[in-house]
Protein backbone atom coordinates (compact mmCIF):
# COMPACT_ATOMS: atom_id res chain seq x y z
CA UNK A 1 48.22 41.85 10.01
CA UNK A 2 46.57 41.53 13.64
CA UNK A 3 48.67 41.57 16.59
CA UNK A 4 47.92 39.62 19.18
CA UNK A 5 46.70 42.51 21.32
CA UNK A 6 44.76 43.99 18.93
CA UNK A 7 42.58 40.55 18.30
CA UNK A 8 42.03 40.43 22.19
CA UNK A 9 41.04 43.99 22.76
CA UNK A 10 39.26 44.53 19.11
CA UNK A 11 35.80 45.75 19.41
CA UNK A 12 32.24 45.41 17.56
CA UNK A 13 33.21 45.45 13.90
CA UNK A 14 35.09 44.30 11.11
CA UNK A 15 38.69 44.20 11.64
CA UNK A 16 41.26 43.91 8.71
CA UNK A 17 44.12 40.99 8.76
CA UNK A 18 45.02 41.11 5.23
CA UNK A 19 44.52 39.81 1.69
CA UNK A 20 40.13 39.76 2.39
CA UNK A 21 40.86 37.76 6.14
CA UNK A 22 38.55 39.57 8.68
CA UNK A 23 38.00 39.40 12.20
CA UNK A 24 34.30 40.31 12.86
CA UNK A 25 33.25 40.95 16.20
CA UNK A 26 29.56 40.78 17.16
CA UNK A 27 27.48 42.45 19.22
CA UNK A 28 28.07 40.25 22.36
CA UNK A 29 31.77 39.89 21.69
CA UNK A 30 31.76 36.92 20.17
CA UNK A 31 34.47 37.02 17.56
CA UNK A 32 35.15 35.07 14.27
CA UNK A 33 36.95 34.64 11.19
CA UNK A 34 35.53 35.45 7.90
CA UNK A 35 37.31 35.31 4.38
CA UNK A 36 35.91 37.88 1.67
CA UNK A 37 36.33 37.79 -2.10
CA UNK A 38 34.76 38.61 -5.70
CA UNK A 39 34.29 36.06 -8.36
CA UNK A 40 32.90 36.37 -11.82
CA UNK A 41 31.99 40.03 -10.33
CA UNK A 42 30.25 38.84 -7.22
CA UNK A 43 31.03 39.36 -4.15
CA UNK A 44 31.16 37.20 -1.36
CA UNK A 45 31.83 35.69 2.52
CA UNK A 46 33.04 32.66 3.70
CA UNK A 47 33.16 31.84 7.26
CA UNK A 48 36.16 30.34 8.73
CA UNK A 49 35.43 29.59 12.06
CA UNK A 50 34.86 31.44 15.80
CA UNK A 51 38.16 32.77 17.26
CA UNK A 52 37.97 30.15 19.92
CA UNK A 53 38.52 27.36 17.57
CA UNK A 54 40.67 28.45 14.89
CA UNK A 55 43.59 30.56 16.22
CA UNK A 56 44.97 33.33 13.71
CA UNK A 57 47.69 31.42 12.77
CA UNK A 58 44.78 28.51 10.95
CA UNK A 59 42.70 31.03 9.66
CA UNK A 60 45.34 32.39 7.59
CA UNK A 61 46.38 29.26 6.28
CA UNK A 62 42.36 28.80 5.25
CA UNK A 63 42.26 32.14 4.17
CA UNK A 64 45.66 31.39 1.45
CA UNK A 65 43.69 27.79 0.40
CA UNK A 66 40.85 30.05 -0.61
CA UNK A 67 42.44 32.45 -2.01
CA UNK A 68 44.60 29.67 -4.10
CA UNK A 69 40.76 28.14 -5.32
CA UNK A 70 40.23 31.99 -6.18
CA UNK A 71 42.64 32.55 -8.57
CA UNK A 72 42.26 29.33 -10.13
CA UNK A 73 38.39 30.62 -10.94
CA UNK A 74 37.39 27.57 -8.39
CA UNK A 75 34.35 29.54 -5.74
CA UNK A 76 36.18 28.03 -2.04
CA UNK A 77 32.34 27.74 -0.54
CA UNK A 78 30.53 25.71 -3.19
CA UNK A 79 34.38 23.56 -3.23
CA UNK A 80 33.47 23.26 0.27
CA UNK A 81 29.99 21.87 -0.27
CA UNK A 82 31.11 19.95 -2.81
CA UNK A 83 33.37 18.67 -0.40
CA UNK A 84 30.86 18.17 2.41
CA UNK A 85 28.34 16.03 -0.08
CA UNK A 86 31.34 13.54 -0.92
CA UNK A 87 32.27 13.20 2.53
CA UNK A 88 28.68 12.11 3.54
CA UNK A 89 28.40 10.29 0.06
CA UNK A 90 32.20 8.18 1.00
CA UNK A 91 30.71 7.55 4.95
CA UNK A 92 27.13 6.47 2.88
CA UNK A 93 28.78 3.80 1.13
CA UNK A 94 30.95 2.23 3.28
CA UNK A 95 27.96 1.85 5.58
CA UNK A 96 26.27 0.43 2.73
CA UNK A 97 28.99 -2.01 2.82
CA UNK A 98 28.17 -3.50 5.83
CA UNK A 99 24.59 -4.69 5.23
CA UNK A 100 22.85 -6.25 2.12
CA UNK A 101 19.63 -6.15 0.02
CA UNK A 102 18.46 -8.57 1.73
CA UNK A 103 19.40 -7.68 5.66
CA UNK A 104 17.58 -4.17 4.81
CA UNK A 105 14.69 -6.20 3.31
CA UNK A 106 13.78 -8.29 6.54
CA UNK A 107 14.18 -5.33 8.50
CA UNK A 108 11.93 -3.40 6.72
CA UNK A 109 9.43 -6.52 6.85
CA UNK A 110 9.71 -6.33 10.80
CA UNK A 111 9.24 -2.96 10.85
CA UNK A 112 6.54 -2.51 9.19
CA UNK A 113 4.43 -6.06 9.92
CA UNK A 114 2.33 -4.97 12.86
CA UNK A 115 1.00 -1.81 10.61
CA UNK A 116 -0.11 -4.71 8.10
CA UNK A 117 -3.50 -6.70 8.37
CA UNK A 118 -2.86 -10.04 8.11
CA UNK A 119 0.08 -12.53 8.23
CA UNK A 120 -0.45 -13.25 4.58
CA UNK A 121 0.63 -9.77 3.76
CA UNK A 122 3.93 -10.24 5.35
CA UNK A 123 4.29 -13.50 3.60
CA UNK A 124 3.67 -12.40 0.43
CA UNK A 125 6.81 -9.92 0.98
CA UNK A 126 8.47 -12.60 2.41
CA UNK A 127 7.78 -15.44 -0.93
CA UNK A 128 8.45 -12.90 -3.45
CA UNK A 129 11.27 -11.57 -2.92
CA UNK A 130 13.09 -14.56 -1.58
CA UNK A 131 11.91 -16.30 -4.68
CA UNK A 132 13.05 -13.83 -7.23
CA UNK A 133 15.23 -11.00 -5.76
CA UNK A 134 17.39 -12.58 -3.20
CA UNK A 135 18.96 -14.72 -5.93
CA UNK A 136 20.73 -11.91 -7.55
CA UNK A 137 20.81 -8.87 -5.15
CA UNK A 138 20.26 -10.45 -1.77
CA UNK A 139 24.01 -10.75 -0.86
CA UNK A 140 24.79 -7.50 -2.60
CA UNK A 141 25.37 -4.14 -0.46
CA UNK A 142 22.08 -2.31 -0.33
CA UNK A 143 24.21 0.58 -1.60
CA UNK A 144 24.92 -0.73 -4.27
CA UNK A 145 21.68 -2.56 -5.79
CA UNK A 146 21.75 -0.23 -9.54
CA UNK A 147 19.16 -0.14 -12.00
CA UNK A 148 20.56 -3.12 -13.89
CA UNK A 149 20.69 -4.91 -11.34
CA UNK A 150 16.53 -4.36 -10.74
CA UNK A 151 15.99 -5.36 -14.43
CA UNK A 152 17.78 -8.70 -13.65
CA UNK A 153 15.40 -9.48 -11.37
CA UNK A 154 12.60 -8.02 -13.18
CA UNK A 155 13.04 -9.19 -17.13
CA UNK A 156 12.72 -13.14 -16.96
CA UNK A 157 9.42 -12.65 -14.95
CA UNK A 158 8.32 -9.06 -16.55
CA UNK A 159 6.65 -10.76 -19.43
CA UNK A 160 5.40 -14.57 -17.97
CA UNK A 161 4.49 -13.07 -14.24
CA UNK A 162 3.27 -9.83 -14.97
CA UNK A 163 1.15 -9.26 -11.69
CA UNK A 164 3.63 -10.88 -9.89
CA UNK A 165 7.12 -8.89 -11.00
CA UNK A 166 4.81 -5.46 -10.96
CA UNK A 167 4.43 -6.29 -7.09
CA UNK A 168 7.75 -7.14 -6.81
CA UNK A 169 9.40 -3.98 -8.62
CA UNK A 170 7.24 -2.03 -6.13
CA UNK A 171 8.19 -4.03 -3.26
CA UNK A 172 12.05 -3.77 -4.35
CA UNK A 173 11.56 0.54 -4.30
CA UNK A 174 10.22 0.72 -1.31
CA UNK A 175 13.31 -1.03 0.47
CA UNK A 176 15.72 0.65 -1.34
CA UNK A 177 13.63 3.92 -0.27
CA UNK A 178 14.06 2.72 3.23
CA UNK A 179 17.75 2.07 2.77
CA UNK A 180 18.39 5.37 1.98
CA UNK A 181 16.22 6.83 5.03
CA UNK A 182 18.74 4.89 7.26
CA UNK A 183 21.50 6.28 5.35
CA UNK A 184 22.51 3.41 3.20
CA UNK A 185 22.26 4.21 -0.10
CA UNK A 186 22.25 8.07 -2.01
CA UNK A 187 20.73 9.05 -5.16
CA UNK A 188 18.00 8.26 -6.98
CA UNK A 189 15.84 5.16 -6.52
CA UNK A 190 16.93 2.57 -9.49
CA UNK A 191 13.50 0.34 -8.98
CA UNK A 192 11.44 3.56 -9.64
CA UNK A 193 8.87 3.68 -12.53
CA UNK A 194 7.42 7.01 -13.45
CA UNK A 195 10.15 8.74 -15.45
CA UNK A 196 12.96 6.12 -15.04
CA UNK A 197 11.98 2.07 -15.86
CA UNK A 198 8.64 2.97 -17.76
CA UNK A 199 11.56 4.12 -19.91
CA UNK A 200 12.41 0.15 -20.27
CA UNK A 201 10.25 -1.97 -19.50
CA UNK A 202 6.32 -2.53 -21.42
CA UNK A 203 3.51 -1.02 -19.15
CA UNK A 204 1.89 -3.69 -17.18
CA UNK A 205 -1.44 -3.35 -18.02
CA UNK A 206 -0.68 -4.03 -21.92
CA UNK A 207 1.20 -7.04 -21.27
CA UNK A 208 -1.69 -8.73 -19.32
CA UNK A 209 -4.35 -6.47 -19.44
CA UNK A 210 -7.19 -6.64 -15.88
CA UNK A 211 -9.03 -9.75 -15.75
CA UNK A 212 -12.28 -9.59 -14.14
CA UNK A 213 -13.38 -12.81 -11.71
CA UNK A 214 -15.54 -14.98 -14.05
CA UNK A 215 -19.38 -14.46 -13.20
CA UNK A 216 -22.58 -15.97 -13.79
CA UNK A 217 -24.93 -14.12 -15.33
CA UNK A 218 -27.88 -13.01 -13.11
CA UNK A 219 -30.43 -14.62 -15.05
CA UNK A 220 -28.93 -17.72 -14.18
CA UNK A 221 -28.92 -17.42 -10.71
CA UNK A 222 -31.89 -19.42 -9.81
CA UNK A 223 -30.43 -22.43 -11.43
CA UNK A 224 -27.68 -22.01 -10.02
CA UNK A 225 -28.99 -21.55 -6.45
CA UNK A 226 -31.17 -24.74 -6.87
CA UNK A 227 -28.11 -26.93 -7.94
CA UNK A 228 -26.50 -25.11 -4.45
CA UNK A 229 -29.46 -26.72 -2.78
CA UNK A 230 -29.06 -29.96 -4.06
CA UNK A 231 -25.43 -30.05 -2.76
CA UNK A 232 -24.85 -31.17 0.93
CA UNK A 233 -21.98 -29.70 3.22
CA UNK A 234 -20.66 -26.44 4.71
CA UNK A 235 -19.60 -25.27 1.29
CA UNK A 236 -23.01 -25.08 -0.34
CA UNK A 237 -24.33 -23.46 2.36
CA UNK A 238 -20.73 -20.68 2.54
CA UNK A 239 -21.58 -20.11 -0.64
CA UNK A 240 -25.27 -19.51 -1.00
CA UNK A 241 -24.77 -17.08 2.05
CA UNK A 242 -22.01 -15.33 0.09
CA UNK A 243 -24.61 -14.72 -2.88
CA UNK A 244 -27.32 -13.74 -0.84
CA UNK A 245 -25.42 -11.20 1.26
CA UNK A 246 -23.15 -10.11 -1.60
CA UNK A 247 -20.03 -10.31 0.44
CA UNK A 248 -16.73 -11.37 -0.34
CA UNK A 249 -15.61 -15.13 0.68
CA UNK A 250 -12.99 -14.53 2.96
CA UNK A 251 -15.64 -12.28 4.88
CA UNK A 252 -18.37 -15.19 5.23
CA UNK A 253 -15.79 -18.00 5.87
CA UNK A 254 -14.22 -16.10 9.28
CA UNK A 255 -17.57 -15.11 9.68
CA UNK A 256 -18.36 -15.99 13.50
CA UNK A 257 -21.88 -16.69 15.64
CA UNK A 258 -21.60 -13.63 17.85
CA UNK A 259 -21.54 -11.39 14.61
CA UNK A 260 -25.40 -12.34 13.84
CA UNK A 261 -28.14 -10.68 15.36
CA UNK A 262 -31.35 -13.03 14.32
CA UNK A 263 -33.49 -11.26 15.89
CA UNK A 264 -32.73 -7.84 14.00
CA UNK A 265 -31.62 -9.72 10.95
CA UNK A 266 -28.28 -8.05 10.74
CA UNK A 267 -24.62 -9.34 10.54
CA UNK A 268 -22.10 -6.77 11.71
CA UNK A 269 -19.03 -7.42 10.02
CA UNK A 270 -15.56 -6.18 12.06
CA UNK A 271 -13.66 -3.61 10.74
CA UNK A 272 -10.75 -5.91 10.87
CA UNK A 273 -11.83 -8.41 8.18
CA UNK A 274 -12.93 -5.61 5.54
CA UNK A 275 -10.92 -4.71 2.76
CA UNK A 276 -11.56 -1.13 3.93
CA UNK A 277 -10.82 -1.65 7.43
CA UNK A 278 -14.42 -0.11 8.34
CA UNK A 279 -17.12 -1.82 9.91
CA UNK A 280 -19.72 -2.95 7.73
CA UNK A 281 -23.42 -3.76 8.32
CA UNK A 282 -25.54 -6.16 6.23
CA UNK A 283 -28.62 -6.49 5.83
CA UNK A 284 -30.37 -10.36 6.42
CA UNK A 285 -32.67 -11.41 3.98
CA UNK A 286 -34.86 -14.46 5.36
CA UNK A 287 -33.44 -16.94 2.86
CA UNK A 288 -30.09 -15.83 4.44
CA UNK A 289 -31.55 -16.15 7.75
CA UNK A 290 -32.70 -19.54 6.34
CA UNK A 291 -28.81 -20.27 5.66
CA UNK A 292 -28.06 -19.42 9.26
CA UNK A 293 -30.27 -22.06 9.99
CA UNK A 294 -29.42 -24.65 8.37
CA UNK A 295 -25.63 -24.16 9.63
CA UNK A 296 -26.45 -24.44 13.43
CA UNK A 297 -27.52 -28.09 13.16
CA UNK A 298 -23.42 -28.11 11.57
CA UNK A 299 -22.28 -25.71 14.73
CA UNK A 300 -19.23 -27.03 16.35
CA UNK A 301 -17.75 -23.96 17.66
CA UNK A 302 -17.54 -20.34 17.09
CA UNK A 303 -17.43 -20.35 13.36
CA UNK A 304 -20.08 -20.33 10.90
CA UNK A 305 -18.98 -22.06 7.80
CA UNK A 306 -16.31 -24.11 9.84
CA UNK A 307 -14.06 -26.96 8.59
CA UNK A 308 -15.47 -30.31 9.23
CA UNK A 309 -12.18 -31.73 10.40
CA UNK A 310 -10.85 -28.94 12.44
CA UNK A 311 -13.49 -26.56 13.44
CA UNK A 312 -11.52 -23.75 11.76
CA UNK A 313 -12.48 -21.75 9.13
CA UNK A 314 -12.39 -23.40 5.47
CA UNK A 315 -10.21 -22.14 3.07
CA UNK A 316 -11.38 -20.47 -0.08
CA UNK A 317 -9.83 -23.71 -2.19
CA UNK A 318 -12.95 -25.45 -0.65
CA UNK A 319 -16.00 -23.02 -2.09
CA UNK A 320 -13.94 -23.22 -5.27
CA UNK A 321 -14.09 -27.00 -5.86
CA UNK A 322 -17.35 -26.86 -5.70
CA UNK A 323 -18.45 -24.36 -8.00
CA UNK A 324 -15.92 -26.70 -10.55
CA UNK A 325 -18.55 -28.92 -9.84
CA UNK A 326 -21.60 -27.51 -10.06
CA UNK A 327 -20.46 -24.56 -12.67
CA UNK A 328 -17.17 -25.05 -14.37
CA UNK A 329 -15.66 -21.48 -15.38
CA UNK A 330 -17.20 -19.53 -12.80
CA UNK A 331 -15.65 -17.89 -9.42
CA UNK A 332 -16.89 -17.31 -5.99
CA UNK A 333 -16.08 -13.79 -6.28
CA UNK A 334 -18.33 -13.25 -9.26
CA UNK A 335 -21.45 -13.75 -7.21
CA UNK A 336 -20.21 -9.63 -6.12
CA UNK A 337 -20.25 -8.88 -10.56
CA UNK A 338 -23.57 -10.73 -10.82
CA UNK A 339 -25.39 -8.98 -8.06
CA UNK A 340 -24.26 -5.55 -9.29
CA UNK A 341 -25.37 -6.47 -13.11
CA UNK A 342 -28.95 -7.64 -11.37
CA UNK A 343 -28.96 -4.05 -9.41
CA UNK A 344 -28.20 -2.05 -12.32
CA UNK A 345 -29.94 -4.29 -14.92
CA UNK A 346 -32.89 -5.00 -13.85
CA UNK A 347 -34.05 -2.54 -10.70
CA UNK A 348 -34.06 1.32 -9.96
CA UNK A 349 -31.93 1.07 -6.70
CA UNK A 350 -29.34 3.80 -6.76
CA UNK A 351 -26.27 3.25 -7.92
CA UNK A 352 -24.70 4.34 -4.81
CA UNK A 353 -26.63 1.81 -2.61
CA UNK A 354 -25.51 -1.07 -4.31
CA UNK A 355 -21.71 -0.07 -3.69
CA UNK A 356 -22.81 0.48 -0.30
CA UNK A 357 -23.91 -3.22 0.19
CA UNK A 358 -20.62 -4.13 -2.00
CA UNK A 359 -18.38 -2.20 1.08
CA UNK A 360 -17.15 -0.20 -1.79
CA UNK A 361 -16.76 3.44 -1.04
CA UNK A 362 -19.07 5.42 -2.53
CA UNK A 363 -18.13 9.43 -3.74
CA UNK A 364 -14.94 12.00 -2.70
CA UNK A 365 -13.55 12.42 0.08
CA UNK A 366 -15.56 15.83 0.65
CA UNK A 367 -19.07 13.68 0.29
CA UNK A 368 -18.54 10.96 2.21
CA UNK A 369 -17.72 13.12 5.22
CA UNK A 370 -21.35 14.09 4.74
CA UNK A 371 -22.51 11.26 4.29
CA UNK A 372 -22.65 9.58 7.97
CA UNK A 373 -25.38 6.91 7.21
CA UNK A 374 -24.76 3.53 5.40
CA UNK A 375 -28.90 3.59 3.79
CA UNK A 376 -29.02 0.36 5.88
CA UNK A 377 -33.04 0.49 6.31
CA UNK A 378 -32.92 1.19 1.95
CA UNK A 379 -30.33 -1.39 1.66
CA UNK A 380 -32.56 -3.96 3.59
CA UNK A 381 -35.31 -3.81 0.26
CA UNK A 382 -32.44 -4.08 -1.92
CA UNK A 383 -30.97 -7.53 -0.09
CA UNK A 384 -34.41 -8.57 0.24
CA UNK A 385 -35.35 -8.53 -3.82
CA UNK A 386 -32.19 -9.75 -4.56
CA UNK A 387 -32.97 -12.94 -2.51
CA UNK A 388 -36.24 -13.22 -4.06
CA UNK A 389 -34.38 -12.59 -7.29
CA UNK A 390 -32.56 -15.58 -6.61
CA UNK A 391 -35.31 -18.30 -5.42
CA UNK A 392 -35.97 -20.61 -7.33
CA UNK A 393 -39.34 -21.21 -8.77
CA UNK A 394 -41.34 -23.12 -7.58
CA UNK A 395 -43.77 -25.76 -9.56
CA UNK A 396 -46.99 -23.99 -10.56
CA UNK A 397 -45.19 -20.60 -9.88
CA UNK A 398 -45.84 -19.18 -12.95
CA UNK A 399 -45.73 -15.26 -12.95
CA UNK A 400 -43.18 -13.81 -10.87
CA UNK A 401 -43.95 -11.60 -8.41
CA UNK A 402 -43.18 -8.12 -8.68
CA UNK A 403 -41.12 -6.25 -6.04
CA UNK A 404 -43.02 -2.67 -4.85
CA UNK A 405 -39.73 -1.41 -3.48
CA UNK A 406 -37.79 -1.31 -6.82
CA UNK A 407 -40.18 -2.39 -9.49
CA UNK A 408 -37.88 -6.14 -10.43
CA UNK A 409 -39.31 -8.83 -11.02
CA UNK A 410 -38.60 -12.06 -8.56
């Protein structure tokens, strides 16, 4: 055993204080306490602390504990890890304690609502989850929200609200995910899917399988259009400009004056109102221009297509009454399905181009960073035979006319 004296004066090394306790002493003097041992034929170290904070006296009372967890074929470090994860697991769930499902919910709402694009997304959050989760894990600690207590929220809407509880279970992992950032929860996520409640619950898509937005049929479109025409109003006029430009309803009806360039027949939609979040040009045919038209003798401020009572934008609920109207059965974003049948149905415009006037992406990642150019010039043809596409004929018109650009007949 070390003396005193000897542990003061002891240099560089490894110095002895029985039963596997050593003093090591480093290069710069700085001295601690290690215990070493073999188990199961291995051989190793376990550090007890520097000299400075364990006196001898402590380090062979840790020493004798390991040496008990030795003999009892118990390895003292991974007890001590062991030890360590239960202490963090024990300080986890008391904290957990102190703030529910639904506490860690709104904050994660605030946190993350200026990184989202519109109010509505925030709502949406907001509406689902105090509709369906709050009611049976709201008041419950975060930390304790298990994986039957997901499917209670889940089951009575998994098979009625399929959309709406496959939004919800995401929305539900995602919190708990953020729960256990902050160090509320431990473990493994219980409102996870891959490997863990695809194990339960039916996949989505075969309960209620995709629906696509109903959509007239191109052919029809001239009909259609001439029925538009025979409709007063802001909404008959929203909508024909929605066919003719191919974009998506909620693009035309925040669509404002100082967007429109009449003189180079483009409208420069803001990066802000596309689904993409990237700017998007489109091309003006002159029946489109024509729209335009038509809506400045209805200007009373800023907006395009704006509400007659307010001077705000109208709501979608607006274009959709009248197409029950005019076309029961039929949707306002269908016009987007009927101008892509038309483009690859009846013309020999690229593929690629009309995705470009749909704001879809177009190609990998690796392509479109070579792709700089949004074939705006090409795209202009394409608008333009689609418009003539859609006139209607008029008396004595015969034989259509055939476009040169693409080779479709108008």
């Amino acid at each position: 055993m070390l003396t005193e004296l000897k542990i003061k004066h002891a240099k560089t090394g490894y110095w002895l204080d029985g039963d596997g306790l050593y003093l090591q002493v480093s290069k710069s003097g700085a001295k601690s306490w290690i215990y070493r041992y073999q188990l199961n034929g291995r051989r190793r170290e376990m550090g007890l602390g520097s000299l400075s904070d364990v006196p001898a006296k402590d380090a062979r009372r840790r020493a004798a504990e390991a040496r008990a967890l030795v003999h009892g074929k118990i390895d003292p470090v991974e007890h001590r890890k062991q030890q360590t994860v239960a202490a963090f697991e024990l300080v986890a769930q008391i904290r957990a304690g102190a703030v529910t499902f639904k506490q860690m919910a709104l904050e994660y709402i605030e946190a993350n609502r200026a990184g989202w694009k519109n109010a509505k997304h925030a709502s949406q959050w907001e509406n689902t989850l105090a509709t369906y989760a709050y009611p049976v894990v709201g008041d419950m600690p975060v930390g304790a929200v298990d994986t039957a207590k997901v499917l209670e929220v889940l089951n009575p809407i998994w098979l009625i609200k399929t959309e709406t509880a496959k939004r919800l279970r995401g929305r539900i992992e995602v919190i708990l995910s953020y729960a256990k950032v902050k160090g509320f929860r431990h473990g493994e996520n219980p409102a996870a899917w891959r490997g863990h409640l695809d194990n339960v619950l039916p996949q989505p898509g075969k309960i209620a399988p995709h629906k696509h937005h109903p959509a007239l049929p191109y052919d029809q479109m001239r009909d259609f259009i001439c029925k538009l025409r025979g409709s007063d109003g802001v909404s008959a006029l929203c909508v024909e400009f929605v066919i003719l430009t191919a974009c998506r309803s909620g693009e035309a009806l925040k669509a404002t004056w100082d967007e429109i360039d009449e003189e180079k027949g483009v409208w420069i939609v803001p990066a802000g109102r596309m689904k993409a979040s990237k700017e998007h040009r489109v091309p003006l045919s002159v029946a489109a221009l024509a729209v335009l038209e038509k809506a400045k003798k209805l200007r009373q401020g800023i907006y395009i297509f704006p509400s007659v009572r307010s001077g705000k934008p109208m709501s979608d609920m607006s274009l959709s009454m009248l197409l029950r109207r005019l076309h029961p059965g039929i949707t306002v974003h269908g016009f987007r399905s009927s101008f892509r049948d038309w483009a690859a149905e009846a013309t020999h415009y690229p593929g690629e181009m009309a995705e470009m006037a749909l704001a879809h992406s177009v190609g990998n990642k690796v392509e479109a960073a070579y792709r700089r150019g949004d074939m705006f010039e090409k795209r202009r043809g394409l608008m333009a035979d689609w418009a003539a596409w859609c006139e209607p004929k008029k008396v004595g018109n015969v034989v259509p006319l055939m476009s040169k650009a693409s080779g479709t007949r108008a």
